[in-house]
PDB file of N, CA and C in Angstrom:
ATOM      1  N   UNK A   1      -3.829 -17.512  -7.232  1.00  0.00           N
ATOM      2  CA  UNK A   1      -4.093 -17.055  -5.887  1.00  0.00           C
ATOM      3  C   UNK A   1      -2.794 -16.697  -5.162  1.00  0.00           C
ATOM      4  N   UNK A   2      -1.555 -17.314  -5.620  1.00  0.00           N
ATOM      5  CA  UNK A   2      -0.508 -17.469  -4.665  1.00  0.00           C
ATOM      6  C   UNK A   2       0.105 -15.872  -5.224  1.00  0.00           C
ATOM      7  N   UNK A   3      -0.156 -15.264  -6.251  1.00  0.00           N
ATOM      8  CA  UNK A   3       0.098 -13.790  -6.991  1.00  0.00           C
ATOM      9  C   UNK A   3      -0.440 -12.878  -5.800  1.00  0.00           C
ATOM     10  N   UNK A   4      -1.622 -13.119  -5.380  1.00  0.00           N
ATOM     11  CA  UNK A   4      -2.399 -12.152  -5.097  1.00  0.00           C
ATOM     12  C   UNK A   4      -1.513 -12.190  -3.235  1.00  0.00           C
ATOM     13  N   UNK A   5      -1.283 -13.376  -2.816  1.00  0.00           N
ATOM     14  CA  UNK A   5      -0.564 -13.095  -1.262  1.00  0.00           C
ATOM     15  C   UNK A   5       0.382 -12.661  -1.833  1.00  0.00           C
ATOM     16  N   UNK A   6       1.291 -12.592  -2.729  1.00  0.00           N
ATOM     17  CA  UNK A   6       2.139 -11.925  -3.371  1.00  0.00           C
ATOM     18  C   UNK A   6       2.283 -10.431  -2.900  1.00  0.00           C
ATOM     19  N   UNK A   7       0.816 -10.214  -3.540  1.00  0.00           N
ATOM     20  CA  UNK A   7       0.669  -8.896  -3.902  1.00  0.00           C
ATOM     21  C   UNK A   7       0.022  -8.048  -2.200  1.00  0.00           C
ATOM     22  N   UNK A   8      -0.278  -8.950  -1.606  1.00  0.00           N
ATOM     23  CA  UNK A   8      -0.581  -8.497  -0.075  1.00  0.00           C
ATOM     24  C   UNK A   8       0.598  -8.314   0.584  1.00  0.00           C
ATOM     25  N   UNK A   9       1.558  -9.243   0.681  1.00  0.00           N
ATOM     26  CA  UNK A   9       2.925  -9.218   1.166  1.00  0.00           C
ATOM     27  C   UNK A   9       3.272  -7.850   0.848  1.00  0.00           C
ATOM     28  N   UNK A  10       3.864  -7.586  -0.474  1.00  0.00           N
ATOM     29  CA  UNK A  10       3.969  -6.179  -0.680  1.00  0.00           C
ATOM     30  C   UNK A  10       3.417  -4.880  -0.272  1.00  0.00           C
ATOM     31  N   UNK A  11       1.999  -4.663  -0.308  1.00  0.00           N
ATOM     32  CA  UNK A  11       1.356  -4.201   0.454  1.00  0.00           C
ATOM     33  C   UNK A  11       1.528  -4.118   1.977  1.00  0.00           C
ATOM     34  N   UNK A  12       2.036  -4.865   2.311  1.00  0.00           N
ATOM     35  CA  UNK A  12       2.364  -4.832   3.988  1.00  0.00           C
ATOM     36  C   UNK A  12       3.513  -4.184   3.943  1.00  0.00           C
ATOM     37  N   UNK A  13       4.525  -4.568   3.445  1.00  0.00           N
ATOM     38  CA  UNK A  13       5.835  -4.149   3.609  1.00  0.00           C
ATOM     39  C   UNK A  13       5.814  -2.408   3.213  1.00  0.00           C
ATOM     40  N   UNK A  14       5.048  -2.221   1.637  1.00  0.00           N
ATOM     41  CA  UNK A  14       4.996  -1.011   1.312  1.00  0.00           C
ATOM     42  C   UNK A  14       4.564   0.614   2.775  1.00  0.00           C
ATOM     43  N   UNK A  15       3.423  -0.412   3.278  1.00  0.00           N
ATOM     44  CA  UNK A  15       2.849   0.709   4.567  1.00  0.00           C
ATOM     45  C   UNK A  15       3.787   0.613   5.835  1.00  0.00           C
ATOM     46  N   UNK A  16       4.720  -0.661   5.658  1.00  0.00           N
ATOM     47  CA  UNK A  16       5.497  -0.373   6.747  1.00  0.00           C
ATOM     48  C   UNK A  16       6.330   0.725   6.476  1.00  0.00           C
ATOM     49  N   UNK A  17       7.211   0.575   5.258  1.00  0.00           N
ATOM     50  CA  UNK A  17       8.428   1.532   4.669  1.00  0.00           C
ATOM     51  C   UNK A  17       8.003   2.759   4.674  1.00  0.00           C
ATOM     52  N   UNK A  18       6.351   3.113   4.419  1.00  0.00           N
ATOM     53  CA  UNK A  18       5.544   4.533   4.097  1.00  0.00           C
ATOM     54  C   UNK A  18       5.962   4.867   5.438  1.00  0.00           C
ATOM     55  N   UNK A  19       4.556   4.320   6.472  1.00  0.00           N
ATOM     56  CA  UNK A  19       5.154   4.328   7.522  1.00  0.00           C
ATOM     57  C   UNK A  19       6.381   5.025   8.625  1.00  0.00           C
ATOM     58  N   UNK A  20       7.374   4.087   8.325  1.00  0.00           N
ATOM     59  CA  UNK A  20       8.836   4.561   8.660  1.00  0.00           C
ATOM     60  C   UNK A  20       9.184   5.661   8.028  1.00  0.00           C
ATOM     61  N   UNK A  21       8.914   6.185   7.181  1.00  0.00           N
ATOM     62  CA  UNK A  21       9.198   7.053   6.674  1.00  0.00           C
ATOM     63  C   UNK A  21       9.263   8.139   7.206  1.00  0.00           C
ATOM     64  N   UNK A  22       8.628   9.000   7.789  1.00  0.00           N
ATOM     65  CA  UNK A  22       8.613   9.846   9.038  1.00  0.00           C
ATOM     66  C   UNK A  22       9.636   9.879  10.336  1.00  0.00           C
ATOM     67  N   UNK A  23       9.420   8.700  10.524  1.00  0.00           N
ATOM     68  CA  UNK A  23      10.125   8.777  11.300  1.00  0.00           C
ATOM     69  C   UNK A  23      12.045   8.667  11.381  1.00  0.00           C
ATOM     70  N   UNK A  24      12.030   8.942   9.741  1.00  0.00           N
ATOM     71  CA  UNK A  24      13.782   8.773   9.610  1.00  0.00           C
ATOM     72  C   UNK A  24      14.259   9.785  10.141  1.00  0.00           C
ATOM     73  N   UNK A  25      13.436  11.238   9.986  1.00  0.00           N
ATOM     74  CA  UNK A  25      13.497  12.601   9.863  1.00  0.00           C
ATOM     75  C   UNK A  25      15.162  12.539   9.021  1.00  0.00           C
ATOM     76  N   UNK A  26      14.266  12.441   7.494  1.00  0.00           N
ATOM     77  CA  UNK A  26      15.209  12.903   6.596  1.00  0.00           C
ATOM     78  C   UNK A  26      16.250  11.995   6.169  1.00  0.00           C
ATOM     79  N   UNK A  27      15.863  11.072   7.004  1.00  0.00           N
ATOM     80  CA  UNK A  27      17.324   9.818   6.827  1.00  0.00           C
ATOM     81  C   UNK A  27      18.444  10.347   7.928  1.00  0.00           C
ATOM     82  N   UNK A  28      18.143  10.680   8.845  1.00  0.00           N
ATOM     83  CA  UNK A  28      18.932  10.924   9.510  1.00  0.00           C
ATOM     84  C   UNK A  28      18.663  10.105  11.119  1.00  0.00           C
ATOM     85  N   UNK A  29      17.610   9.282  11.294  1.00  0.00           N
ATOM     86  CA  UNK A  29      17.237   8.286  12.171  1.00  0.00           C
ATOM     87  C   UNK A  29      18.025   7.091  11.384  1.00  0.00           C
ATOM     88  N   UNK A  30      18.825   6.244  12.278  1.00  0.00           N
ATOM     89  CA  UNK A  30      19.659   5.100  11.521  1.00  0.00           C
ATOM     90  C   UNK A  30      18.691   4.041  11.290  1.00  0.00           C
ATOM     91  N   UNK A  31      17.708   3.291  12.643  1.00  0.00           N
ATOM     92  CA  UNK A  31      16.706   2.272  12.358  1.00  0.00           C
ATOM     93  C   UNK A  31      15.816   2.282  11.786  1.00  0.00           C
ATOM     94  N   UNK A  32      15.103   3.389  12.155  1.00  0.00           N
ATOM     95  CA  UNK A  32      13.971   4.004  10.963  1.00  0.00           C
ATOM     96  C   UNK A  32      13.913   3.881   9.549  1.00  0.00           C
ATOM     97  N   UNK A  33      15.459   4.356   9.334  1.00  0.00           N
ATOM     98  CA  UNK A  33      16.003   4.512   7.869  1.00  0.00           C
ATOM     99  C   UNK A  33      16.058   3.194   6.683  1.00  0.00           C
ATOM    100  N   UNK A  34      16.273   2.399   8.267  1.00  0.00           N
ATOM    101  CA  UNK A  34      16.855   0.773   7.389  1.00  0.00           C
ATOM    102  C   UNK A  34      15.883   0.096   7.675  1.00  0.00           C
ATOM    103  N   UNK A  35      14.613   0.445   7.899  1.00  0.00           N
ATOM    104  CA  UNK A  35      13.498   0.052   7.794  1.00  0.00           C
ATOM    105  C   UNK A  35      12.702   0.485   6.589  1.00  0.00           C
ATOM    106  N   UNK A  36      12.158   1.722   6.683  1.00  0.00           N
ATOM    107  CA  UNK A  36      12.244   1.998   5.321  1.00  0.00           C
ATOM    108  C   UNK A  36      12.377   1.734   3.945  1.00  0.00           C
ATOM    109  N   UNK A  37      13.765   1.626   3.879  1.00  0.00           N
ATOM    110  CA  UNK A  37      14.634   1.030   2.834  1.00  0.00           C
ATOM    111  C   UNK A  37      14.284  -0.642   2.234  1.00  0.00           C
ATOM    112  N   UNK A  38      14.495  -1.624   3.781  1.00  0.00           N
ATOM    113  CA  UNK A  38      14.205  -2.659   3.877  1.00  0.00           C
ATOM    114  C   UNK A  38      13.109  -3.236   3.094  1.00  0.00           C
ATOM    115  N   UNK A  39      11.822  -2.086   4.270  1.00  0.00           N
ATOM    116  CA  UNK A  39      10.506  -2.395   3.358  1.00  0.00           C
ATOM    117  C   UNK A  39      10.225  -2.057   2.293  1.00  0.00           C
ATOM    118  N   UNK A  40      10.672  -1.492   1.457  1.00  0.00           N
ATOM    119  CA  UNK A  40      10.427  -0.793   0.078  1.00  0.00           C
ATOM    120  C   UNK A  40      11.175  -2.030  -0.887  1.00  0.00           C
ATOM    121  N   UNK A  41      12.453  -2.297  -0.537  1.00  0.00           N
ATOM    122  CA  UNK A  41      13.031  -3.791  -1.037  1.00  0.00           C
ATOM    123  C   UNK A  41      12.372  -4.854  -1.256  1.00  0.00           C
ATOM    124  N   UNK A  42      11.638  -5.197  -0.072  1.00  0.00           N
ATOM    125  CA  UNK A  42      11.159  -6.403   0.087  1.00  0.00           C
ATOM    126  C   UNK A  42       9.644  -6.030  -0.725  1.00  0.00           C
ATOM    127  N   UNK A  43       9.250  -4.750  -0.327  1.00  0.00           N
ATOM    128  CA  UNK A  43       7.245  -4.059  -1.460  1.00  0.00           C
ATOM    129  C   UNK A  43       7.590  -4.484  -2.681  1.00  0.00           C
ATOM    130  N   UNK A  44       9.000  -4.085  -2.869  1.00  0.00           N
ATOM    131  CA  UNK A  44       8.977  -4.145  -4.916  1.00  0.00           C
ATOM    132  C   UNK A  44       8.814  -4.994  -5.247  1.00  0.00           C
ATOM    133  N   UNK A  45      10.246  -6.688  -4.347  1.00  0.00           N
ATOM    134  CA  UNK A  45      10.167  -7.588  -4.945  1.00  0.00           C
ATOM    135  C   UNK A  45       9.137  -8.203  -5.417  1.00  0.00           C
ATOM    136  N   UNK A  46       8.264  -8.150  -4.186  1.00  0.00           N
ATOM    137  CA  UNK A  46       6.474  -9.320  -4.163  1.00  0.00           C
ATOM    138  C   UNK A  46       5.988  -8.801  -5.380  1.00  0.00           C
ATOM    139  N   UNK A  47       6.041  -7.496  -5.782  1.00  0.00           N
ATOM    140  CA  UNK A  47       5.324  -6.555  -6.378  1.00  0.00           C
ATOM    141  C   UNK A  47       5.564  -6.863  -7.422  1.00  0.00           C
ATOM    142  N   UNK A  48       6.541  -7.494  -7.733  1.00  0.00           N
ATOM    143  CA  UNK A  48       7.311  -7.837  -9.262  1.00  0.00           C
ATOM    144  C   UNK A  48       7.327  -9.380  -9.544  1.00  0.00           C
ATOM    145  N   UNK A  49       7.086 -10.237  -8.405  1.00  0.00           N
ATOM    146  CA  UNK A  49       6.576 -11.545  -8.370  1.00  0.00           C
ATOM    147  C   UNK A  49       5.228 -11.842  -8.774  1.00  0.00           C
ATOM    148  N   UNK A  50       4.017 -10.364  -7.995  1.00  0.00           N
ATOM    149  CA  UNK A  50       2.781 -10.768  -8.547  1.00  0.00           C
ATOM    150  C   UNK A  50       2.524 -10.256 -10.354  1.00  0.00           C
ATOM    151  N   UNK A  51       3.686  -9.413 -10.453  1.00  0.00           N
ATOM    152  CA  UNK A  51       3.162  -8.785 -11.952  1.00  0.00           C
ATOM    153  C   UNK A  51       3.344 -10.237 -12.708  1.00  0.00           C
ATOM    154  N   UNK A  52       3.672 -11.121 -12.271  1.00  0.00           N
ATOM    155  CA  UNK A  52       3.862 -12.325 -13.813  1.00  0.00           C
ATOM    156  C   UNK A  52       2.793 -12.839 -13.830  1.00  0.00           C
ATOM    157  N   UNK A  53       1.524 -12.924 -13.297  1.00  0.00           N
ATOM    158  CA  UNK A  53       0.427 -12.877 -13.655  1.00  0.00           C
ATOM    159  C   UNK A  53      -0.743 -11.926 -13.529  1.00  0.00           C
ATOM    160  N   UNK A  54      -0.503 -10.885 -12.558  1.00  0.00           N
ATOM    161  CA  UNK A  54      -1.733 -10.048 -12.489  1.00  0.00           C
ATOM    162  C   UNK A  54      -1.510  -8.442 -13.266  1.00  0.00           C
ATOM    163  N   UNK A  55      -2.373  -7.986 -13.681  1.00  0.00           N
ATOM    164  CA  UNK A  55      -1.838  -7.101 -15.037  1.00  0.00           C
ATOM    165  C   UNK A  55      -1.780  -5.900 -14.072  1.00  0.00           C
ATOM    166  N   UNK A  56      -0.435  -5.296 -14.574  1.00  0.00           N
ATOM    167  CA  UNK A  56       0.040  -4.243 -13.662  1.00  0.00           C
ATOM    168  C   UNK A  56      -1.340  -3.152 -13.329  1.00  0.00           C
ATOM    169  N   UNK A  57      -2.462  -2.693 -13.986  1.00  0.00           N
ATOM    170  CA  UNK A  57      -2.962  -1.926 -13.808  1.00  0.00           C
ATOM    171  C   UNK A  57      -3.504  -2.335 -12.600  1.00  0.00           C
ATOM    172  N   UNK A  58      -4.473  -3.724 -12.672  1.00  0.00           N
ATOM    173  CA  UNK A  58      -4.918  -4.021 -10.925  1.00  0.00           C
ATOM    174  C   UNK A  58      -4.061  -4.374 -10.494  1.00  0.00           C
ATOM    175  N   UNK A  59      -2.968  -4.800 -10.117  1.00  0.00           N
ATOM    176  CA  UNK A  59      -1.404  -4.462  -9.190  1.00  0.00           C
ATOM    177  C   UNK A  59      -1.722  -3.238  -8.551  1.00  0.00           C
ATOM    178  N   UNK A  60      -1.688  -2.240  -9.363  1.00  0.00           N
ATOM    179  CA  UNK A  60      -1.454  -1.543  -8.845  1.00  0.00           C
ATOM    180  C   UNK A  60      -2.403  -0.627  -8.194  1.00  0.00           C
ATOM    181  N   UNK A  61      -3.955  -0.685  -8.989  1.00  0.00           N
ATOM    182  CA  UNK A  61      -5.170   0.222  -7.972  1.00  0.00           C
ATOM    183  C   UNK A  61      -5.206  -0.967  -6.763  1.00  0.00           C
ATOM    184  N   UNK A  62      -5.072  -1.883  -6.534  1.00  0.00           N
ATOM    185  CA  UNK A  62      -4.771  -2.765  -5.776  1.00  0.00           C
ATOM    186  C   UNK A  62      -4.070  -2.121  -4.162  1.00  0.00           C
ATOM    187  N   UNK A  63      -2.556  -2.321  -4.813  1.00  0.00           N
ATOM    188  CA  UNK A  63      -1.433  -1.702  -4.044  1.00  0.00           C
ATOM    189  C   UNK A  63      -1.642  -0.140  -3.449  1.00  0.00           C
ATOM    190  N   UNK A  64      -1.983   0.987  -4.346  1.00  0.00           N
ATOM    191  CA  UNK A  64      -1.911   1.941  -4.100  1.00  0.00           C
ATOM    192  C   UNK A  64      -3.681   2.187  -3.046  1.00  0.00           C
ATOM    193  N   UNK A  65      -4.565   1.365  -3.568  1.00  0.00           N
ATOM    194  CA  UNK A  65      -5.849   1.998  -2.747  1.00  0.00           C
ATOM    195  C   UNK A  65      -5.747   1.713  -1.333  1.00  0.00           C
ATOM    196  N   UNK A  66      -5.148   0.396  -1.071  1.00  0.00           N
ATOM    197  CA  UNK A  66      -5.394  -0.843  -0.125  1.00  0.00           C
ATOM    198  C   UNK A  66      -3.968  -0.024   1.256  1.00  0.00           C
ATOM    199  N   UNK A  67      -3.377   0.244   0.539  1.00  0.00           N
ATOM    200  CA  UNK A  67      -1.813   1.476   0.828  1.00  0.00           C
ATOM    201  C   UNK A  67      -2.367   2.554   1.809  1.00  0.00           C
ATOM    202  N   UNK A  68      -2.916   3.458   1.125  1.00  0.00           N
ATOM    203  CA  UNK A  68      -3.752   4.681   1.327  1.00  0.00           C
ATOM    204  C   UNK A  68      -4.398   4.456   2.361  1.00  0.00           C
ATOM    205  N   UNK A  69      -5.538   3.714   2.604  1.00  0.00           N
ATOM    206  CA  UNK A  69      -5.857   3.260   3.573  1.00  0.00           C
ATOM    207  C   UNK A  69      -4.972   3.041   4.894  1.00  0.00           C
ATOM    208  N   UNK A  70      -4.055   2.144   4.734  1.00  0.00           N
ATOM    209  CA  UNK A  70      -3.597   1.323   5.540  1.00  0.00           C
ATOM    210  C   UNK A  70      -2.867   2.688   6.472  1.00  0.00           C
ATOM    211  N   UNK A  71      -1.747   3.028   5.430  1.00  0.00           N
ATOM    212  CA  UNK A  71      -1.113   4.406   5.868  1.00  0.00           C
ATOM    213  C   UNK A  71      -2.186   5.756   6.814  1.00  0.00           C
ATOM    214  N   UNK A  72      -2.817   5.522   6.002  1.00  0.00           N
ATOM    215  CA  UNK A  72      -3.810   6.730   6.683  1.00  0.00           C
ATOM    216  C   UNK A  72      -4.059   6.578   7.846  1.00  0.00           C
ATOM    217  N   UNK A  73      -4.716   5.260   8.226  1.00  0.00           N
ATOM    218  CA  UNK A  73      -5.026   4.568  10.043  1.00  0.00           C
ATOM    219  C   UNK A  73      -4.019   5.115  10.502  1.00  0.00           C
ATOM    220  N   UNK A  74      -3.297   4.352  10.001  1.00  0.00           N
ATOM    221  CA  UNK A  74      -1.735   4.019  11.004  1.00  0.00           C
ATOM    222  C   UNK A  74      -1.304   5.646  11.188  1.00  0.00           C
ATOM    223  N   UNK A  75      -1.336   6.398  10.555  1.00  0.00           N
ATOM    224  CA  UNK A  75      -0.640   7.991  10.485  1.00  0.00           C
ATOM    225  C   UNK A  75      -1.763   8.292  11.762  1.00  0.00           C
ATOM    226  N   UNK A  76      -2.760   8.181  11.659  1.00  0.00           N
ATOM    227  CA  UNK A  76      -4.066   8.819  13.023  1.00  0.00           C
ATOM    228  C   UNK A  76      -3.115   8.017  14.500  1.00  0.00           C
ATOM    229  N   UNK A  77      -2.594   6.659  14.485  1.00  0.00           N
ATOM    230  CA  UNK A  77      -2.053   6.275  15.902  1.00  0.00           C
ATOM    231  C   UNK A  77      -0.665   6.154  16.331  1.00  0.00           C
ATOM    232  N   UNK A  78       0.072   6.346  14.766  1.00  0.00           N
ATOM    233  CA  UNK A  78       1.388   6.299  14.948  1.00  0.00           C
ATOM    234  C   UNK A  78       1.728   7.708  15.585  1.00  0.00           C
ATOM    235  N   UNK A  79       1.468   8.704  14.517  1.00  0.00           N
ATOM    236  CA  UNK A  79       1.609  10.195  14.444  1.00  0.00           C
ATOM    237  C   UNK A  79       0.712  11.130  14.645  1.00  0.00           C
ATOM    238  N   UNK A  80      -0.424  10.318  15.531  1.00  0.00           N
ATOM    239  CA  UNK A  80      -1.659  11.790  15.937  1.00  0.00           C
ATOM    240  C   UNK A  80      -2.358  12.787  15.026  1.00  0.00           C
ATOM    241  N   UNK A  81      -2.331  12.066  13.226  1.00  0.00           N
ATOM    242  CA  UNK A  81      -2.834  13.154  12.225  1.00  0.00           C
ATOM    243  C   UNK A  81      -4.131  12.570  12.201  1.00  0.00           C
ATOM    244  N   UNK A  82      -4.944  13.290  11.965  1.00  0.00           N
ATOM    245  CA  UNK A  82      -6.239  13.876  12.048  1.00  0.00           C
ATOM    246  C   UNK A  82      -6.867  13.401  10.512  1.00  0.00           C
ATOM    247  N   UNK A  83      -7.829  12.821  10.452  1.00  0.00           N
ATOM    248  CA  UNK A  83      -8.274  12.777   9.144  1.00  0.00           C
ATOM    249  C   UNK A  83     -10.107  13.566   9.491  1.00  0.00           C
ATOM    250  N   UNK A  84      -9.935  14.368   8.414  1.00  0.00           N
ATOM    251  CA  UNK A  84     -11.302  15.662   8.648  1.00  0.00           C
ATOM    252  C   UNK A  84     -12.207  14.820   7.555  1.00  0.00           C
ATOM    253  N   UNK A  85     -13.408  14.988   7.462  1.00  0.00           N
ATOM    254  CA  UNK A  85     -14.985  14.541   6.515  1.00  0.00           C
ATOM    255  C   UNK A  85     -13.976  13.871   5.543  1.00  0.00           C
ATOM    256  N   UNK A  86     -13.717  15.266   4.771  1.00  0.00           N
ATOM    257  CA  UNK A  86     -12.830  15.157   3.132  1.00  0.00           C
ATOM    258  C   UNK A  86     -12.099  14.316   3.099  1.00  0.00           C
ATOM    259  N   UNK A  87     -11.369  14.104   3.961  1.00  0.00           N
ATOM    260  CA  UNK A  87     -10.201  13.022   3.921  1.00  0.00           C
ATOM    261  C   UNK A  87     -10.944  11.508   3.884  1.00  0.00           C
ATOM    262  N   UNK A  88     -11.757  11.568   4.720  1.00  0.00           N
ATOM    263  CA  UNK A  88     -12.616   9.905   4.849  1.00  0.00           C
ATOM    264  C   UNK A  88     -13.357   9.589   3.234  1.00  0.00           C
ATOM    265  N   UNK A  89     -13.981  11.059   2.994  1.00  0.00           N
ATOM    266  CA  UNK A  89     -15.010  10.626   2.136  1.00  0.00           C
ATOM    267  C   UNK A  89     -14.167  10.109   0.614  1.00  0.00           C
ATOM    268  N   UNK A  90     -12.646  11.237   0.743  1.00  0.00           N
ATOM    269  CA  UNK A  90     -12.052  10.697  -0.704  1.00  0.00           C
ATOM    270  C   UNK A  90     -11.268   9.269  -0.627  1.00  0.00           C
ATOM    271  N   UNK A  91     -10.907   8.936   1.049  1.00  0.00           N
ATOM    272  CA  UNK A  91     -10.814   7.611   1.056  1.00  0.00           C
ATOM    273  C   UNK A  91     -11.532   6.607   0.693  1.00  0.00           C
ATOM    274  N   UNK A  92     -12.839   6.648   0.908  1.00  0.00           N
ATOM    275  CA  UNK A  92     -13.680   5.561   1.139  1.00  0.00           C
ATOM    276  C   UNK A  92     -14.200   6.009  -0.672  1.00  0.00           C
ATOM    277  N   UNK A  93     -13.843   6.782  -1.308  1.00  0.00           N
ATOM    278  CA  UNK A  93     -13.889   6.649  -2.439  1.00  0.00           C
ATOM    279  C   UNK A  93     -12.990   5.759  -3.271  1.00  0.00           C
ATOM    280  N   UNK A  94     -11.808   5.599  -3.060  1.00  0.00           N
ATOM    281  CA  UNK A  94     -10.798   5.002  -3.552  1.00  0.00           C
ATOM    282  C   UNK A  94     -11.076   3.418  -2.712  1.00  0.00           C
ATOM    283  N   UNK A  95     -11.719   2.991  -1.813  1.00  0.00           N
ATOM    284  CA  UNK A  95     -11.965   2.093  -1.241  1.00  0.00           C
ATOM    285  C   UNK A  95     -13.247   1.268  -2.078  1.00  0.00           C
ATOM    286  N   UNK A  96     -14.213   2.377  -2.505  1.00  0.00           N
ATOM    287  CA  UNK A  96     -14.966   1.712  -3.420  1.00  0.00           C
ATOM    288  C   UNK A  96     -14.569   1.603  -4.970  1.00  0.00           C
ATOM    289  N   UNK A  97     -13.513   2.612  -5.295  1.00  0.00           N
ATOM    290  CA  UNK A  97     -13.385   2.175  -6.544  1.00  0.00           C
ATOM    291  C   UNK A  97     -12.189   0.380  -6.518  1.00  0.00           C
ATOM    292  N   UNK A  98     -11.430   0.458  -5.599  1.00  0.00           N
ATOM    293  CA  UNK A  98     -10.765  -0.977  -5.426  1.00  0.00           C
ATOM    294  C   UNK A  98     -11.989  -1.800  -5.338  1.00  0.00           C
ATOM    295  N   UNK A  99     -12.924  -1.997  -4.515  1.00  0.00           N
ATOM    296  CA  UNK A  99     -13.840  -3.051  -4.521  1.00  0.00           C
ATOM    297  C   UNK A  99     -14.621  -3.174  -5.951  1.00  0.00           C
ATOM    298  N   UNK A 100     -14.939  -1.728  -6.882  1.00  0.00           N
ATOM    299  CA  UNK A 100     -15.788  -2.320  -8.297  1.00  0.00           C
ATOM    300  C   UNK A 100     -14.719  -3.150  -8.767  1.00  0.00           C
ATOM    301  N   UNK A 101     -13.426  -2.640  -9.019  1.00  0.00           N
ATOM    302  CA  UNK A 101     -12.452  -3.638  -9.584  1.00  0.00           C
ATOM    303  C   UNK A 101     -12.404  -4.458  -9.676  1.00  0.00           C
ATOM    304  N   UNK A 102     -12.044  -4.973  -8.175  1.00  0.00           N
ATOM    305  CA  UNK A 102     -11.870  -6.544  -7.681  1.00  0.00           C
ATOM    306  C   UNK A 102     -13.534  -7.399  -7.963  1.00  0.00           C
ATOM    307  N   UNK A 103     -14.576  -6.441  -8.128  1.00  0.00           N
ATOM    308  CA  UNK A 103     -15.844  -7.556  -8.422  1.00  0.00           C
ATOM    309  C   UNK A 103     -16.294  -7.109  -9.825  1.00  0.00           C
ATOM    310  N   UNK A 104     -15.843  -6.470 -10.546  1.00  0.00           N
ATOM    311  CA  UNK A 104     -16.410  -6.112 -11.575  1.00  0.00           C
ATOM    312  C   UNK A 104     -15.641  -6.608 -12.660  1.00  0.00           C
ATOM    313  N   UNK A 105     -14.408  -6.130 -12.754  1.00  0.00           N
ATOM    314  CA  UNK A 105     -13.510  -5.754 -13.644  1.00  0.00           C
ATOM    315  C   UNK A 105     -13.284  -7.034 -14.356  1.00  0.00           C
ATOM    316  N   UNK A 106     -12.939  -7.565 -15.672  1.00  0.00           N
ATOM    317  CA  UNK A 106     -12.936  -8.527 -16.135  1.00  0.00           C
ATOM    318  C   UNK A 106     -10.521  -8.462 -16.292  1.00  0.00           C
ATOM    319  N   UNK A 107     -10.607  -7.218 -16.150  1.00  0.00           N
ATOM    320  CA  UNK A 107      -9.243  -7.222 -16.900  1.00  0.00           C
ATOM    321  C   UNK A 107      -8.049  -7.765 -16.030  1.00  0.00           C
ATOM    322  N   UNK A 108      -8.077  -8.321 -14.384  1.00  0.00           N
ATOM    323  CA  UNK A 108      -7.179  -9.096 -13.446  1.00  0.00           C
ATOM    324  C   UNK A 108      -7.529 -10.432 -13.981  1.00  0.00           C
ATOM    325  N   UNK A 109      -8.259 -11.115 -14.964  1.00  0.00           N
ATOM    326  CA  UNK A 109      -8.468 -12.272 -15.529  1.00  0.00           C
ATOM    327  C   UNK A 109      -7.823 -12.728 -16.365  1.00  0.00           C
ATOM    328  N   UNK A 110      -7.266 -13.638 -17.102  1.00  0.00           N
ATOM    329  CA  UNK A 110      -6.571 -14.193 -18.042  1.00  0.00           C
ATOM    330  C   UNK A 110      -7.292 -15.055 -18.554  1.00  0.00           C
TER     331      UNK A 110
END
């Protein structure tokens, strides 16, 4: 269990660094930048703490679905982007394929 806050930690940090990302414009924002950076440091480590038990493949539909999401909100209030039908519906696709995973999948088991 303690893998999987692991693997949330990362996840947080990852959408912060995504996030910031924009707003370096280019790396040329100094705080932005070292935020960014920061969070991407701190995404990998967890990220590489939870791989010693959870098998990189759910790591990572994990990380990347749960990401997508997160980023996406945050881009509609950070940065005023617009998500149209398509955008929701291929989200909430990748939202259900993370949930068969996490209840289906035998292969995050040992």
């Amino acid at each position: 269990m303690k893998d999987y806050l692991f693997l949330f930690v990362a996840i947080v940090f990852e959408v912060i660094a995504t996030s910031a990302l924009k707003a370096t414009h280019e790396f040329t924002k100094f705080w932005p930048s070292v935020l960014t950076l920061l969070g991407y440091v701190i995404a990998f480590y967890f990220l590489s703490l939870t791989l010693k038990t959870v098998p990189i493949g759910i790591a990572y539909a994990l990380w990347s679905g749960i990401g997508i999401v997160l980023v996406s909100l945050l881009s509609v209030f950070l940065y005023n982007q617009k998500l149209d039908t398509a955008a929701i519906l291929g989200i909430s696709c990748i939202v259900l394929g993370v949930v068969i995973i996490n209840l289906f999948s035998k292969s995050g088991t040992h």
